[in-house]
C-alpha atoms as a PDB file:
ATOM      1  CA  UNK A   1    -148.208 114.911 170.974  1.00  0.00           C
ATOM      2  CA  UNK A   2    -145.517 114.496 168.261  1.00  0.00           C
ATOM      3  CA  UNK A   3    -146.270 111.943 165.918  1.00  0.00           C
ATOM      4  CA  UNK A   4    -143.469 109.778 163.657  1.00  0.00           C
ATOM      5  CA  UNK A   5    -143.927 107.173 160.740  1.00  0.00           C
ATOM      6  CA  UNK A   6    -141.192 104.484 159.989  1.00  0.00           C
ATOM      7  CA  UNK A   7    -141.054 103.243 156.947  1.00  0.00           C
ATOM      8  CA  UNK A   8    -139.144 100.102 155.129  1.00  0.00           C
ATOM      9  CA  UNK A   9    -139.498  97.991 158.535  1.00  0.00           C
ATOM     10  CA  UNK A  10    -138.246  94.449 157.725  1.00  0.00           C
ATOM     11  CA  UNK A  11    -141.009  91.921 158.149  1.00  0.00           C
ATOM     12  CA  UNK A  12    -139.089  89.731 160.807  1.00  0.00           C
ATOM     13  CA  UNK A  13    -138.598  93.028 163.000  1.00  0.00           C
ATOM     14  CA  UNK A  14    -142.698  93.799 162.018  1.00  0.00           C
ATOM     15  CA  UNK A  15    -143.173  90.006 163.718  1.00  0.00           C
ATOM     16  CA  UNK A  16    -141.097  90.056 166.342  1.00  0.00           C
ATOM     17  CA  UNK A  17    -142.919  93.601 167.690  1.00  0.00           C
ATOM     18  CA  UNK A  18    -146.066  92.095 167.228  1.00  0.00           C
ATOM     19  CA  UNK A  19    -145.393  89.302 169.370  1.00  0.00           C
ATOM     20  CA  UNK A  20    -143.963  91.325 172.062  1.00  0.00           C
ATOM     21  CA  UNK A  21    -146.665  93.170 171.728  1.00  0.00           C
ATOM     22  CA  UNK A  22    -149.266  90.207 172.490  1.00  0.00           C
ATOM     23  CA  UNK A  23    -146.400  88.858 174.863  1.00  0.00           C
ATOM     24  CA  UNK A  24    -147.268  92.411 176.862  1.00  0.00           C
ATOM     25  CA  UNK A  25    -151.089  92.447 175.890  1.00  0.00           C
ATOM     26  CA  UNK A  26    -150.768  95.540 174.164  1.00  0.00           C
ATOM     27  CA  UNK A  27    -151.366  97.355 170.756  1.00  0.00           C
ATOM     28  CA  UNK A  28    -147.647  97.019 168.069  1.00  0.00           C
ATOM     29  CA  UNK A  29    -148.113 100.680 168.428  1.00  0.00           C
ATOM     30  CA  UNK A  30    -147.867 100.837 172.464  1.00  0.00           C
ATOM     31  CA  UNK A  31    -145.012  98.482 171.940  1.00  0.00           C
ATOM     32  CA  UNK A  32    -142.787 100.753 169.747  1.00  0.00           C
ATOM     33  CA  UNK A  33    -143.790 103.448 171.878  1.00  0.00           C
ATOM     34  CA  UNK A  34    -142.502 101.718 175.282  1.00  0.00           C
ATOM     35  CA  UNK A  35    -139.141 100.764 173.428  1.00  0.00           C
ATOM     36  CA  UNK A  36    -138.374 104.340 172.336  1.00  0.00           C
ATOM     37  CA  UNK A  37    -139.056 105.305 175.733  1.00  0.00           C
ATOM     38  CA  UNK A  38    -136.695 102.728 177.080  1.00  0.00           C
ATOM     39  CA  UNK A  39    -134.130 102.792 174.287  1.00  0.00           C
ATOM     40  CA  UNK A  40    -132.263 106.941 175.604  1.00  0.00           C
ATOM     41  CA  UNK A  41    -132.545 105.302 178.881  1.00  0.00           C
ATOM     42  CA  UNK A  42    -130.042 102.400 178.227  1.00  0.00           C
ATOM     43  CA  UNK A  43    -126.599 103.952 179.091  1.00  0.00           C
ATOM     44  CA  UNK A  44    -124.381 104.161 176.063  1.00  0.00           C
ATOM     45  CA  UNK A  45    -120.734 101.953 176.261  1.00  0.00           C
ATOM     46  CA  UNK A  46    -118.474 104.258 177.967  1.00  0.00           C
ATOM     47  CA  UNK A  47    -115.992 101.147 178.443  1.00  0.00           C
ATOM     48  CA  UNK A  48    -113.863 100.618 176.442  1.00  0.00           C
ATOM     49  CA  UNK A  49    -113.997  96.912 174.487  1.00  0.00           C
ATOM     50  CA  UNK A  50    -111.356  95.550 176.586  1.00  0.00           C
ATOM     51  CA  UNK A  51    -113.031  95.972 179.901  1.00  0.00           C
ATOM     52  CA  UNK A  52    -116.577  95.324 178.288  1.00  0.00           C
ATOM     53  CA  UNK A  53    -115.039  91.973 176.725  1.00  0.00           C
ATOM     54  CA  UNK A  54    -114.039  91.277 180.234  1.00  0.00           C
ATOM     55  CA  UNK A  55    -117.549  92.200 182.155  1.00  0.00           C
ATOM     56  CA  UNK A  56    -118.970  89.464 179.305  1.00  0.00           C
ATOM     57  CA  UNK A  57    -116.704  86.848 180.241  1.00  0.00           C
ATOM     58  CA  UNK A  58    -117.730  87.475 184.348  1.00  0.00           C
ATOM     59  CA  UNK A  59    -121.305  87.088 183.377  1.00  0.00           C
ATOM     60  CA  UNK A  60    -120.920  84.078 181.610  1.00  0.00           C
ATOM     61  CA  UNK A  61    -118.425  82.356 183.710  1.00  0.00           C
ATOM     62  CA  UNK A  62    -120.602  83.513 186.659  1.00  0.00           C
ATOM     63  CA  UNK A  63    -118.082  85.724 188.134  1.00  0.00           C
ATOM     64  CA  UNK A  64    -114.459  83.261 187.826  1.00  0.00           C
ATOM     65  CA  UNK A  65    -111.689  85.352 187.951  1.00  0.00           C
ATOM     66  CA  UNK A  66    -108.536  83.368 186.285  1.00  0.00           C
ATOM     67  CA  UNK A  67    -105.443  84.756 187.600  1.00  0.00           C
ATOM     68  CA  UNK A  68    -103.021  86.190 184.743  1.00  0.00           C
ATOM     69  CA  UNK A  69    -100.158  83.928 183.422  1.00  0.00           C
ATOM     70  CA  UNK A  70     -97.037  83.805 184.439  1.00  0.00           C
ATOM     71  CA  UNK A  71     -94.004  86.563 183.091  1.00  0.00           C
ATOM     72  CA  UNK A  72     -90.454  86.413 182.126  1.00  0.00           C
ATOM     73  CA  UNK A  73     -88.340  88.970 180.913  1.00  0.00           C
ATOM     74  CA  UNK A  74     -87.688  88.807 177.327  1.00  0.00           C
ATOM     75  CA  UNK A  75     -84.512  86.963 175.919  1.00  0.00           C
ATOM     76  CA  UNK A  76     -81.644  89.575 175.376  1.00  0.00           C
ATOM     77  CA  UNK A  77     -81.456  90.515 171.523  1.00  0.00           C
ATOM     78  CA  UNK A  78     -78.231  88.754 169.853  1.00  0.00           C
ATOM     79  CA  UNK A  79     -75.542  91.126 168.966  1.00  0.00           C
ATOM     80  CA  UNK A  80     -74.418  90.955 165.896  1.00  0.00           C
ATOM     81  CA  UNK A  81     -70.970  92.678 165.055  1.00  0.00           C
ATOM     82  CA  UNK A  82     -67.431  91.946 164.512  1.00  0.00           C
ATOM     83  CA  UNK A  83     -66.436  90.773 168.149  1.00  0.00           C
ATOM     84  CA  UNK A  84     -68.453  87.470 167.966  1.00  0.00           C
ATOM     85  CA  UNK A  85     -66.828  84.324 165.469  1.00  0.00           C
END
């Protein structure tokens, strides 16, 4: 077995994995040990933001689909030359 030290761990992130840890009624050690096991497993964002921004909004909403607005064509540029006053 491979073994790995981590240094320069912020005290609130020491905390929090300690209370997981009791949460799970295991050692801080078995903790951080479940969590890298876990953490390759999570798939990585292979959305991009738009459609991720839009999953977010689903899940929150619980699943309301607003339909999009309305569209108009775009007002025709003025001309400006030497035939108009």
């Amino acid at each position: 077995m491979a073994a790995i030290t981590i240094r320069k761990i912020d005290d609130s992130l020491k905390t929090r994995l300690r209370i997981s840890a009791a949460q799970r009624g295991c050692s801080m050690e078995e903790e951080a040990r479940r969590i890298l096991r876990e953490a390759p497993a999570t798939p990585a964002a292979e959305t991009d933001l738009g459609t991720r921004l839009h999953q977010r909004v689903l899940e929150v909403s619980g699943g309301a689909e607003l339909a999009p607005p309305a569209r108009s064509q775009p007002r025709a540029a003025p001309a400006f030359g030497d035939d108009e006053p």
